[in-house]
N, C-alpha and C. Protein backbone atom coordinates (compact mmCIF):
# COMPACT_ATOMS: atom_id res chain seq x y z
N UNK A 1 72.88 35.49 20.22
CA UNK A 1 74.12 35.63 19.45
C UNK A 1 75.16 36.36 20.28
N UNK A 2 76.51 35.93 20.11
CA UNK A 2 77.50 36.22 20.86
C UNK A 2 78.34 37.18 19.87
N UNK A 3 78.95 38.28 19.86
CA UNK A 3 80.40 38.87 19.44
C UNK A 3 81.21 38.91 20.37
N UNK A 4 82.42 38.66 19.94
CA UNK A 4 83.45 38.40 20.70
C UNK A 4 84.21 40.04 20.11
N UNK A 5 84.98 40.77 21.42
CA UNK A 5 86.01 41.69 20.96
C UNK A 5 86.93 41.48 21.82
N UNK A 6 88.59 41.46 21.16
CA UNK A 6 89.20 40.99 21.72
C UNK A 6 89.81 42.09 22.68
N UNK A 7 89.95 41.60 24.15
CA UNK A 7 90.21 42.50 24.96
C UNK A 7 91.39 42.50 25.29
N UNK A 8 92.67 42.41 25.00
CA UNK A 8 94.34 41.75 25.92
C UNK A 8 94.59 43.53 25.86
N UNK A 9 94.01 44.21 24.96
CA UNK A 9 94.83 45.84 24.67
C UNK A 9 94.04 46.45 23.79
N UNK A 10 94.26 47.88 24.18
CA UNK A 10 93.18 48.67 23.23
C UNK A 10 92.22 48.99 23.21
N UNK A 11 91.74 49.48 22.64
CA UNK A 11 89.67 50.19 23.02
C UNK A 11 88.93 49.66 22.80
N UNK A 12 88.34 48.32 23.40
CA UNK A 12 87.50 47.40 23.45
C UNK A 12 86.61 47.49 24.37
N UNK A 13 86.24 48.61 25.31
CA UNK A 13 85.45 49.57 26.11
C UNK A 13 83.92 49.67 25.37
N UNK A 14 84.85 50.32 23.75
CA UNK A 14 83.87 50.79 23.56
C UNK A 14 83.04 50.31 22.48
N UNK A 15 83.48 49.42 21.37
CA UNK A 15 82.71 48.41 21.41
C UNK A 15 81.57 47.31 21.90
N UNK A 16 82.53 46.78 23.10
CA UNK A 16 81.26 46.41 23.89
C UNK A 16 80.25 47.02 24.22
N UNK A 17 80.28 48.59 24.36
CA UNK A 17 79.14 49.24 24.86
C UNK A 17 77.72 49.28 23.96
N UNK A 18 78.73 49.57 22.01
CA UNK A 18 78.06 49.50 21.30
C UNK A 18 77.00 48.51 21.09
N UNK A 19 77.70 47.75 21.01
CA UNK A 19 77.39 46.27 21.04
C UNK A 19 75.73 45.76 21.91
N UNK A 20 76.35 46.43 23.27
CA UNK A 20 75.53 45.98 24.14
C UNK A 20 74.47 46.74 23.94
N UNK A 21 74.43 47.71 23.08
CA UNK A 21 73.05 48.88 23.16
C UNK A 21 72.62 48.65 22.07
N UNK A 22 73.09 47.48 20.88
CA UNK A 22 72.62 47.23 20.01
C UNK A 22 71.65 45.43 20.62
N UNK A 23 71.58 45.44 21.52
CA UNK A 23 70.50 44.26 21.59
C UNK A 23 71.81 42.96 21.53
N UNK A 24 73.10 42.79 21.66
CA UNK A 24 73.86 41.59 21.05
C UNK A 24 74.90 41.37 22.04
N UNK A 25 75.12 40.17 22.95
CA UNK A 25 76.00 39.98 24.08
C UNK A 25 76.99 39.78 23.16
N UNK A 26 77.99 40.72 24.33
CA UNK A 26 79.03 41.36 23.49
C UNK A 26 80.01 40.13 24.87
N UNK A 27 81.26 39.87 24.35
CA UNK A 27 82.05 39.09 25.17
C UNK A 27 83.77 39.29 24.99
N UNK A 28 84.05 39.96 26.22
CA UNK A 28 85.61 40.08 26.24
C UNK A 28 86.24 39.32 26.10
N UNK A 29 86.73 39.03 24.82
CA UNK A 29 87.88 37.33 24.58
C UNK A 29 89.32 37.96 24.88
N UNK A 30 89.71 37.18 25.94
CA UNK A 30 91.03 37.11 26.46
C UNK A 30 91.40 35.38 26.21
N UNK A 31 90.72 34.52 25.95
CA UNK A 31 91.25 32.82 25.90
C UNK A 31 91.11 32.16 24.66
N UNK A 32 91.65 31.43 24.53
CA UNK A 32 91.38 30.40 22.96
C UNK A 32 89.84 29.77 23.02
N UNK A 33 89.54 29.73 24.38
CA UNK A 33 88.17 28.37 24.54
C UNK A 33 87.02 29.45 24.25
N UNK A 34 86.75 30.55 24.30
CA UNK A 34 86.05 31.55 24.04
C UNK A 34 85.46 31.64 22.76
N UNK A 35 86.44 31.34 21.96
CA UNK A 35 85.60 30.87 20.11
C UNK A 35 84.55 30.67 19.40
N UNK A 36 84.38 29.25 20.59
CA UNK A 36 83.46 28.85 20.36
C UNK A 36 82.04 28.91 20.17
N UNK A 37 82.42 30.05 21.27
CA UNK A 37 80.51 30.48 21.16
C UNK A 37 79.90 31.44 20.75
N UNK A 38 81.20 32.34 19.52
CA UNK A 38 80.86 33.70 19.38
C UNK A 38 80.57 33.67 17.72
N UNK A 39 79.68 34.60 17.32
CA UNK A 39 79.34 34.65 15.80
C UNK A 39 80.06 35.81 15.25
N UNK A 40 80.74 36.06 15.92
CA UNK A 40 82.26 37.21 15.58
C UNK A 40 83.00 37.62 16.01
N UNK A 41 84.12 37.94 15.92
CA UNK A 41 85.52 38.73 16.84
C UNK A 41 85.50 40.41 16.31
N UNK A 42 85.58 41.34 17.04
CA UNK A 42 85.92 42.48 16.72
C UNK A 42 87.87 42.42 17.14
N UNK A 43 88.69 43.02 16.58
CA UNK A 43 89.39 43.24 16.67
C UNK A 43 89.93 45.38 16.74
N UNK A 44 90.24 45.34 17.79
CA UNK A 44 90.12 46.72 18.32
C UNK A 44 90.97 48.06 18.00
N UNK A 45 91.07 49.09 17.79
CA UNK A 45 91.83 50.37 18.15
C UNK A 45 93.38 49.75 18.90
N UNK A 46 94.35 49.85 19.08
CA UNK A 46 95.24 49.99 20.03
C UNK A 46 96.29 49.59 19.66
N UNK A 47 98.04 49.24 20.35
CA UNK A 47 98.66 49.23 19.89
C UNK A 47 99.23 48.03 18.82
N UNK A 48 99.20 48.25 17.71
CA UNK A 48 99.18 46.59 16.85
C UNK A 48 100.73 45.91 17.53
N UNK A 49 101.73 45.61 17.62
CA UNK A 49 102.48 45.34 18.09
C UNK A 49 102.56 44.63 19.37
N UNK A 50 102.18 45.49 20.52
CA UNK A 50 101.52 44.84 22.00
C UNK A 50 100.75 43.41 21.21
N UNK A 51 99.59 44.00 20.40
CA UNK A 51 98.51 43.01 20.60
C UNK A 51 99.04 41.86 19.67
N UNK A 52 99.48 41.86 18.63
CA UNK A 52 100.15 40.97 17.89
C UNK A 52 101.26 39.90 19.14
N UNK A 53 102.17 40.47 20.03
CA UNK A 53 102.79 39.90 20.86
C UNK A 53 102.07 39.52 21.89
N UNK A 54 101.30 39.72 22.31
CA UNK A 54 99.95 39.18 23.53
C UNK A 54 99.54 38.16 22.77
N UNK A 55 99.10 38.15 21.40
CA UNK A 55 98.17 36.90 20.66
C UNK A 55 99.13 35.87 20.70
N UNK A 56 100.56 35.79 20.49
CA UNK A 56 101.17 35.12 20.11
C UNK A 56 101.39 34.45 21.55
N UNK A 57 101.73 35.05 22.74
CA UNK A 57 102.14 34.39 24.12
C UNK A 57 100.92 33.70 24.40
N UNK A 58 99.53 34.06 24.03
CA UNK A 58 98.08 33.54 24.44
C UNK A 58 97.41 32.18 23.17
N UNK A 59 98.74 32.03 22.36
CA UNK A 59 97.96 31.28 21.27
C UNK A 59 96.60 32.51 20.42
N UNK A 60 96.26 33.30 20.88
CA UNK A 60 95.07 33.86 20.32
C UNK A 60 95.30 33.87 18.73
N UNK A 61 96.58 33.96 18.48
CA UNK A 61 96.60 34.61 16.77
C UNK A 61 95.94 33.67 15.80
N UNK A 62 96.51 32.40 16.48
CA UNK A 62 96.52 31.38 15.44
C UNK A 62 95.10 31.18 15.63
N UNK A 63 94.53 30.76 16.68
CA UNK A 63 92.70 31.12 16.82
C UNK A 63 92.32 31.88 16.01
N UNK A 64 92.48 33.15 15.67
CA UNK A 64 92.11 33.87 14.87
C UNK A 64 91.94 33.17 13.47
N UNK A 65 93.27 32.55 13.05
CA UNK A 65 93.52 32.58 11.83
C UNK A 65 92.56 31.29 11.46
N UNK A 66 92.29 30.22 12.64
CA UNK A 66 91.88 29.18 12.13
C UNK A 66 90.39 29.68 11.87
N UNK A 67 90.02 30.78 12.89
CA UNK A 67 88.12 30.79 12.78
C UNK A 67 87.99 31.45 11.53
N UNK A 68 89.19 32.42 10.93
CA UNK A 68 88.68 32.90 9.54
C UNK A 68 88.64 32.30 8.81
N UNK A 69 89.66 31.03 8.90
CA UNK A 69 89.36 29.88 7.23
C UNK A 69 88.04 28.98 7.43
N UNK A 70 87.34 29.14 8.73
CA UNK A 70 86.48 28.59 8.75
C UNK A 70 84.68 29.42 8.41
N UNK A 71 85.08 30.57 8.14
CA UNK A 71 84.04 31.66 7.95
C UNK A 71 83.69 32.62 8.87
N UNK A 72 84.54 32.68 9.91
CA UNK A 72 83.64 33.18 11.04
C UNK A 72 84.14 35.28 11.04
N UNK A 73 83.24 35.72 10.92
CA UNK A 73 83.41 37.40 10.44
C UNK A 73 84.30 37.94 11.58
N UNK A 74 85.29 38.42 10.75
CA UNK A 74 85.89 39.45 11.74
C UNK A 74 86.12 41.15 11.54
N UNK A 75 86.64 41.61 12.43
CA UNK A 75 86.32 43.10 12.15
C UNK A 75 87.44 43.85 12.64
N UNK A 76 88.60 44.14 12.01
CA UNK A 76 89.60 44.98 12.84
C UNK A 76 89.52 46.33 12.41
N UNK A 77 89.63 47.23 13.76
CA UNK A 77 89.46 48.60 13.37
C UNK A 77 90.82 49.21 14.08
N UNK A 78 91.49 50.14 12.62
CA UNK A 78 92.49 50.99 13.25
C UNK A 78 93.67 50.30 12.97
N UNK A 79 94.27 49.65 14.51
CA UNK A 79 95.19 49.00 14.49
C UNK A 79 95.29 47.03 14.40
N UNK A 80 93.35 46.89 14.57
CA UNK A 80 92.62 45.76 13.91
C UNK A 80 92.98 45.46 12.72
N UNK A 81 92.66 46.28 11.82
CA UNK A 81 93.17 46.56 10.63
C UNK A 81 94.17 46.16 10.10
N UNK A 82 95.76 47.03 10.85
CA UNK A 82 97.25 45.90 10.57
C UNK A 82 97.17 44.66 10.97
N UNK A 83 96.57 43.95 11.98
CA UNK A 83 96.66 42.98 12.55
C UNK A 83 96.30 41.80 10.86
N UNK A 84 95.00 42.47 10.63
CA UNK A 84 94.38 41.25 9.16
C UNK A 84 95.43 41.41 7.83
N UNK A 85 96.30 42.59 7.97
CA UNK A 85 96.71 43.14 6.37
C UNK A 85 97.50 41.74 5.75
N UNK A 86 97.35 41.54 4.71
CA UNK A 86 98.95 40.65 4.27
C UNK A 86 100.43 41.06 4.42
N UNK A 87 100.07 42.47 3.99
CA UNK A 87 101.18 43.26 4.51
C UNK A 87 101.28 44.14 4.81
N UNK A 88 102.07 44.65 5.72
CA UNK A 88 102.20 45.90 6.37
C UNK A 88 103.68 46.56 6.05
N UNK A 89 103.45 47.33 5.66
CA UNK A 89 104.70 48.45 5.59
C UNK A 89 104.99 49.33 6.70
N UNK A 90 106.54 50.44 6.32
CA UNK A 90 107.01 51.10 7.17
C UNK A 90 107.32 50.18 9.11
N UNK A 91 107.29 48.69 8.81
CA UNK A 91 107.51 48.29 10.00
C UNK A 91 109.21 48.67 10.43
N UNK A 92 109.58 48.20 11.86
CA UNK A 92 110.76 47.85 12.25
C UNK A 92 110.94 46.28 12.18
N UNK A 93 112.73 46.40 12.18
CA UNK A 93 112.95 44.93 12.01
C UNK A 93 112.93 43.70 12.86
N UNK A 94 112.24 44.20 14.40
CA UNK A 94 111.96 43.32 15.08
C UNK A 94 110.85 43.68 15.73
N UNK A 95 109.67 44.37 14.66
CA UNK A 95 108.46 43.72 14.70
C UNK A 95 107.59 42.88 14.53
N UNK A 96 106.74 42.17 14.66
CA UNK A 96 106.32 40.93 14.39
C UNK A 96 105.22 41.00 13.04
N UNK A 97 105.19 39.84 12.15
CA UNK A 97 104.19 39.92 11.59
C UNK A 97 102.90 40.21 11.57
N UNK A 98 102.11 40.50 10.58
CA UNK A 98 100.39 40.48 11.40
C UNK A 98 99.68 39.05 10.56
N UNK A 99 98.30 38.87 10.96
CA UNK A 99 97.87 37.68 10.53
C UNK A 99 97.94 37.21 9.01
N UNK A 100 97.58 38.41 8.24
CA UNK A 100 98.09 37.80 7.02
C UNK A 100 96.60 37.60 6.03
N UNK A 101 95.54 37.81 6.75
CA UNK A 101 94.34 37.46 6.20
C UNK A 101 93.88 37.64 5.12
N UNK A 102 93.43 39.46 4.97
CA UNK A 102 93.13 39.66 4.36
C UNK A 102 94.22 40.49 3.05
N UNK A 103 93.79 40.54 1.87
CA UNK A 103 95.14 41.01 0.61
C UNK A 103 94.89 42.56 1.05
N UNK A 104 95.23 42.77 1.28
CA UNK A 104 95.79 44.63 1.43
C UNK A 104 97.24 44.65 2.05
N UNK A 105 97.58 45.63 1.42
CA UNK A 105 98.79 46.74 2.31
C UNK A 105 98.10 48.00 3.02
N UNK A 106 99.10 47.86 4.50
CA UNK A 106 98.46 48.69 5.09
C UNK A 106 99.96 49.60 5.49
N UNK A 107 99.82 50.88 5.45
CA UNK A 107 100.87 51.60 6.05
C UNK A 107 100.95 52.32 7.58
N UNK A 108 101.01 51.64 8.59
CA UNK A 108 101.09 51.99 9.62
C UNK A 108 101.14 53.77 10.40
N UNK A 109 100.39 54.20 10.78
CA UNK A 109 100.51 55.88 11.25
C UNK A 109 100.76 56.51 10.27
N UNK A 110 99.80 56.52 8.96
CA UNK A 110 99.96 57.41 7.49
C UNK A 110 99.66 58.07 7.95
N UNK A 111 98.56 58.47 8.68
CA UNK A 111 97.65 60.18 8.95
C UNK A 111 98.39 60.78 10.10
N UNK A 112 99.80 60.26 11.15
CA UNK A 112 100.46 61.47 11.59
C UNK A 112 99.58 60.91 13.14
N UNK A 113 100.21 61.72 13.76
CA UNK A 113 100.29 61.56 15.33
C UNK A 113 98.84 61.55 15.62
N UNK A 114 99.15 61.38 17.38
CA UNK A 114 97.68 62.34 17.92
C UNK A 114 97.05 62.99 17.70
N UNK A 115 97.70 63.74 17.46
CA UNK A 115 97.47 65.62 17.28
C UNK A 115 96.84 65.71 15.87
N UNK A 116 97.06 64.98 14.72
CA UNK A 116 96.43 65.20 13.65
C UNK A 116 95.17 64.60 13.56
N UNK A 117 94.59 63.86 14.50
CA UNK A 117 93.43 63.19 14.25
C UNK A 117 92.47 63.83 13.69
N UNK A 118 91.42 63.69 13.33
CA UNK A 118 90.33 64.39 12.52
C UNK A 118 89.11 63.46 12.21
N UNK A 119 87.96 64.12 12.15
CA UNK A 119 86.64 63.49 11.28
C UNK A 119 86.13 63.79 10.46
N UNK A 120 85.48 62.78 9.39
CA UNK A 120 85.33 63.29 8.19
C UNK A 120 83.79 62.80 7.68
N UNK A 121 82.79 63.44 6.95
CA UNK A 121 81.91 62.60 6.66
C UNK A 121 81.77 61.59 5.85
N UNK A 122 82.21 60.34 5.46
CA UNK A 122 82.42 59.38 4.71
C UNK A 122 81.53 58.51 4.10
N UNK A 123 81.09 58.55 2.53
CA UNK A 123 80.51 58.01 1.88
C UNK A 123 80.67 55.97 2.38
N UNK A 124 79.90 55.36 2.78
CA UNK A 124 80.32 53.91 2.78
C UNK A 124 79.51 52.96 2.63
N UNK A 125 79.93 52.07 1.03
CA UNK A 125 79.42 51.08 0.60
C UNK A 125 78.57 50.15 1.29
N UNK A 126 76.99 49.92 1.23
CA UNK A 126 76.93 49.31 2.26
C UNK A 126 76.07 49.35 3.51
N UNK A 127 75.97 50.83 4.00
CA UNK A 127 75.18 51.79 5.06
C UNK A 127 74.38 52.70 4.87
N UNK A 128 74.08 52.89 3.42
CA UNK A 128 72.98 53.61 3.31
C UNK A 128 73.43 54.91 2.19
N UNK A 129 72.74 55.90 1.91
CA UNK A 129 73.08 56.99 1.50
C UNK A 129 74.11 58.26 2.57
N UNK A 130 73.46 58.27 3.79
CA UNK A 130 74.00 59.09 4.69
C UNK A 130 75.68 58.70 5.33
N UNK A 131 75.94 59.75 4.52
CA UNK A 131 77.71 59.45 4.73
C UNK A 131 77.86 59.73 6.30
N UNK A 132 79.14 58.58 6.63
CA UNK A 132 79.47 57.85 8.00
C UNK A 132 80.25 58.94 8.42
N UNK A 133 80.21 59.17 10.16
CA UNK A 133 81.12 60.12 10.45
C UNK A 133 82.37 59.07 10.92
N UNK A 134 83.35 59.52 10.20
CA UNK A 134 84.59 58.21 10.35
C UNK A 134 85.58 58.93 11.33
N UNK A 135 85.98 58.80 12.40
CA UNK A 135 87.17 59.32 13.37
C UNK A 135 88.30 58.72 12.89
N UNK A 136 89.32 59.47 12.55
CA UNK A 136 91.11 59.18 12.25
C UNK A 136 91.67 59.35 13.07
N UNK A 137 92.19 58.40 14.06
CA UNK A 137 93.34 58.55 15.21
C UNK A 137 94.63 57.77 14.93
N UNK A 138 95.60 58.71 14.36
CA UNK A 138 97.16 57.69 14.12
C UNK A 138 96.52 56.40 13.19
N UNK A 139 96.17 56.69 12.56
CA UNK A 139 95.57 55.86 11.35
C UNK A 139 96.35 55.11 10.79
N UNK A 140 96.07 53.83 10.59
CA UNK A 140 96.62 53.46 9.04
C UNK A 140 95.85 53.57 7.57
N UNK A 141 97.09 53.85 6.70
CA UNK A 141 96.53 54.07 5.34
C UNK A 141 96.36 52.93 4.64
N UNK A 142 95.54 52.07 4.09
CA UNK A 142 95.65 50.90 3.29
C UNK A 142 95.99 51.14 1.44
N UNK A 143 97.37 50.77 1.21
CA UNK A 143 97.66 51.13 0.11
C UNK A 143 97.08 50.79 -0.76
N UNK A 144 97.06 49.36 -0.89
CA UNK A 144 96.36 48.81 -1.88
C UNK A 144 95.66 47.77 -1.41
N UNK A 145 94.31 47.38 -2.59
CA UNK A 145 93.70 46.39 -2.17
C UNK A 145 93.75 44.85 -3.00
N UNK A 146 93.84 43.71 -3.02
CA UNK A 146 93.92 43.03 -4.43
C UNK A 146 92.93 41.81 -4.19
N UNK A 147 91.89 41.24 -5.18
CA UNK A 147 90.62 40.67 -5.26
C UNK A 147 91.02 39.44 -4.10
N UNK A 148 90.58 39.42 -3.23
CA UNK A 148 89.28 38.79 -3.58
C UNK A 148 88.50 40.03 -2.37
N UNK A 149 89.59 40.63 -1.72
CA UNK A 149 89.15 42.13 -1.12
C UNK A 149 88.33 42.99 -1.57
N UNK A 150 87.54 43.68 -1.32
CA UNK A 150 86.77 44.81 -1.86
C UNK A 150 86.69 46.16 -1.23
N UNK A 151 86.97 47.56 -1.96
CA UNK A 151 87.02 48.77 -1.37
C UNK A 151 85.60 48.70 -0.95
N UNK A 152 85.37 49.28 0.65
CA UNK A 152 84.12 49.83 1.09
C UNK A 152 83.93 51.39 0.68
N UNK A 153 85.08 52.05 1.30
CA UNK A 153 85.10 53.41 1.72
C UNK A 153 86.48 54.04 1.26
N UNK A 154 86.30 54.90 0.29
CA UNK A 154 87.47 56.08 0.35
C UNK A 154 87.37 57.67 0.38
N UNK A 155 88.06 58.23 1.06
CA UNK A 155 88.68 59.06 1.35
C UNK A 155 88.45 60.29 0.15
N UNK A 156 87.90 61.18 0.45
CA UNK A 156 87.98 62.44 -0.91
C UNK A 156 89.13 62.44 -1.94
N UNK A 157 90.30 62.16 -1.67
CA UNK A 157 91.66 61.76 -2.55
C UNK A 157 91.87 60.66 -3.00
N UNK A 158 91.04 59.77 -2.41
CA UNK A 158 90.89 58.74 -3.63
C UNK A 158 91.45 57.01 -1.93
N UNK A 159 92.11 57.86 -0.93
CA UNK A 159 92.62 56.84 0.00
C UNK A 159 92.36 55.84 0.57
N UNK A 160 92.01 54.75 0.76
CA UNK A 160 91.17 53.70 0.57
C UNK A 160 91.37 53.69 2.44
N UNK A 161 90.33 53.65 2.78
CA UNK A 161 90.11 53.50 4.32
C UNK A 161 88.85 52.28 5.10
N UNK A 162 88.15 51.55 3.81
CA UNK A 162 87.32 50.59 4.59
C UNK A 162 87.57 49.59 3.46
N UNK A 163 87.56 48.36 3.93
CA UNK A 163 88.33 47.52 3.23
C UNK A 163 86.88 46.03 3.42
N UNK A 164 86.42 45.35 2.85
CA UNK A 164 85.96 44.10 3.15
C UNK A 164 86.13 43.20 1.98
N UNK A 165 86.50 41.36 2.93
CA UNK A 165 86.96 40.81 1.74
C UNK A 165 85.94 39.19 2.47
N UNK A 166 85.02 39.00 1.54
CA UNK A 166 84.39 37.43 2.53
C UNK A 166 83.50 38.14 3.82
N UNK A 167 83.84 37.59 4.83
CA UNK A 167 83.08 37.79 5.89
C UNK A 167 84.10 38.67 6.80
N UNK A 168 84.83 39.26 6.37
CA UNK A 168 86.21 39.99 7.02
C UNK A 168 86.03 41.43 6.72
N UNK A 169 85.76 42.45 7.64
CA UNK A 169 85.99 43.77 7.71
C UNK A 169 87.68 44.67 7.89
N UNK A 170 87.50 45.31 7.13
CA UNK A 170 88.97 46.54 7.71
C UNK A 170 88.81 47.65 7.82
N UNK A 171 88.77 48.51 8.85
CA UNK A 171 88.44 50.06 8.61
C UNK A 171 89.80 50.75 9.51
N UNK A 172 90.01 51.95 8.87
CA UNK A 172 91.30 52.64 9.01
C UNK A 172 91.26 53.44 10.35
N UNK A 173 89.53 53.87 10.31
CA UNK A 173 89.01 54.37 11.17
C UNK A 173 88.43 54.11 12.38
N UNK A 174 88.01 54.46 13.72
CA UNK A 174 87.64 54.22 14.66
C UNK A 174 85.56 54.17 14.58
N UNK A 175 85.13 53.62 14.42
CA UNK A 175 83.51 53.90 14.18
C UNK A 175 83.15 53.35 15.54
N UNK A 176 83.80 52.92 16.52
CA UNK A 176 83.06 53.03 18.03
C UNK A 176 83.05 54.22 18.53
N UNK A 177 83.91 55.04 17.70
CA UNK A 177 83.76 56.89 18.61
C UNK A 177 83.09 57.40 18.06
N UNK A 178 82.32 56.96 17.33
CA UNK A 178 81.05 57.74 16.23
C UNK A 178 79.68 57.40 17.46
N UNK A 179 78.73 58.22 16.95
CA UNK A 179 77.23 58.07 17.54
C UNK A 179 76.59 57.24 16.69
N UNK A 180 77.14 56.94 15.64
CA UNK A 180 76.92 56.47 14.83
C UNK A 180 76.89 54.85 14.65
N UNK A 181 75.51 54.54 15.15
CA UNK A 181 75.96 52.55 14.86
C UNK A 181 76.34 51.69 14.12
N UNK A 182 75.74 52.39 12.98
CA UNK A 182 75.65 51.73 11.58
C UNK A 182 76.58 50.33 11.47
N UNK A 183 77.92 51.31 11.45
CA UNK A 183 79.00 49.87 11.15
C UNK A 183 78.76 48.59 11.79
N UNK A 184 78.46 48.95 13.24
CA UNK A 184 78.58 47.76 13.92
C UNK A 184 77.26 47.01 13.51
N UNK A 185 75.75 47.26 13.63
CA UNK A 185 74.85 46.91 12.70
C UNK A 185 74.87 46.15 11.09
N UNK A 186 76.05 46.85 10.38
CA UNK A 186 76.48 45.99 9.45
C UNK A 186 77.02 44.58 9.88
N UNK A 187 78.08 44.95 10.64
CA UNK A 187 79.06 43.66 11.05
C UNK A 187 78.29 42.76 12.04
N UNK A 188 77.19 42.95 12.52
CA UNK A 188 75.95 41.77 13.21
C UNK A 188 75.34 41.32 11.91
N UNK A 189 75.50 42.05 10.91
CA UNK A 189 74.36 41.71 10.09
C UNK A 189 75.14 40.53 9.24
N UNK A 190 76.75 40.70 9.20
CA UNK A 190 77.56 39.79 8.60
C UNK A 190 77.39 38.58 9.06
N UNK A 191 77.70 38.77 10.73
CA UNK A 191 77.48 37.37 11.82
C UNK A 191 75.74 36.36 11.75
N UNK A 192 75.24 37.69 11.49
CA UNK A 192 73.56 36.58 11.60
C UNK A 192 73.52 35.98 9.91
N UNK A 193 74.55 36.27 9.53
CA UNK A 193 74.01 35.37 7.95
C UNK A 193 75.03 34.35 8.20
N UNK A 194 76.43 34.49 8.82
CA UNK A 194 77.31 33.56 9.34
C UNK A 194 76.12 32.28 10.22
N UNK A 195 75.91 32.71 10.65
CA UNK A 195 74.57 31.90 11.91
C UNK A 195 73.88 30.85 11.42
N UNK A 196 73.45 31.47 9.62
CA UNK A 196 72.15 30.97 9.76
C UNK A 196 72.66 29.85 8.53
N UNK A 197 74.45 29.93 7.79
CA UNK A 197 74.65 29.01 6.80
C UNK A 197 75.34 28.18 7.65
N UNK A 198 75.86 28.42 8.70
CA UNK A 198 76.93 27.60 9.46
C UNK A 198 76.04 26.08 10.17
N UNK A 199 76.59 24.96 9.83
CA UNK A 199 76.22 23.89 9.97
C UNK A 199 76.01 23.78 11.16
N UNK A 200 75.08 22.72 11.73
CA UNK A 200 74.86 22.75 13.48
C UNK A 200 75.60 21.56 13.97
């Protein structure tokens, strides 16, 4: 089994590493022809904007959009995350859309700079009893969620930070800077059931 994380920008380092220490060839997608052979895309940490404008000069976006109507699990973390939202708030007016995937609003850098980053132990639907250590770097906040989406994970105040809707992940948070595998273990676990209904 193949995961694909997309590499044009962003912390896709460390994913793959995960990845690779979880037993699962992990594969840097920089091309459209790459698709084909992967039982998931991670979508990464980094700047949503860059990567939204890289997808678009590389064709990648629309790749994206076609492998999700076709089932294939994806996973954006961070700035992954804006990339799937329907909508995104607090943009500028000659920023670009994001894919549109999944129904959430997401609010771009809710949790505040660098400097405010933080970790938290996080209850999440899904992984067990033992709450997730979730890293917040320049976060986005996901405002709201609407069906056919489902809250994973919120926030002691109620802030909705893990999002899954179908075979589609959203987390607000970074879980490749955790020691923590779990997530990514989930999201193989999404791809091997992708595997095993997907027609040959």
């Amino acid at each position: 089994m193949k995961i694909g994380v997309l590499a044009m920008q962003g912390a896709f380092a460390e994913h793959i590493a995960i990845l690779n220490s979880l037993g699962v060839e992990a594969v840097e997608v920089r091309r459209v022809d790459q698709f084909d052979e992967l039982a998931g895309l991670i979508i990464p940490g980094g700047e949503s904007t860059t990567m939204l404008k890289l997808g678009d000069i590389y064709n990648i976006n629309e790749q994206i959009k076609s492998s999700a109507s076709k089932g294939m699990p994806i996973w954006g973390t961070c700035a992954g995350a804006i990339l799937l939202a329907a909508e995104v708030t607090n943009t500028g007016p000659n920023m670009p859309v994001g894919l549109g995937l999944m129904r959430m609003t997401v609010r771009r850098n809710a949790f505040g700079r660098q400097v405010d980053s933080f970790e938290v132990k996080l209850p999440v639907e899904g992984l067990g009893c033992e709450p997730f250590p979730a890293v917040f770097i320049r976060a986005p906040l996901i405002e709201n969620v609407l069906p056919p989406a489902e809250v994973m994970a919120r926030l002691g105040n109620g802030t909705i930070v893990a999002v899954r809707q179908g075979n589609m992940l959203a987390t607000s948070f970074h879980p490749e800077l955790s020691l923590d595998a779990r997530f990514h273990r989930y999201f193989i676990g999404v791809a091997e059931t992708y595997l095993a209904q997907k027609p040959n």
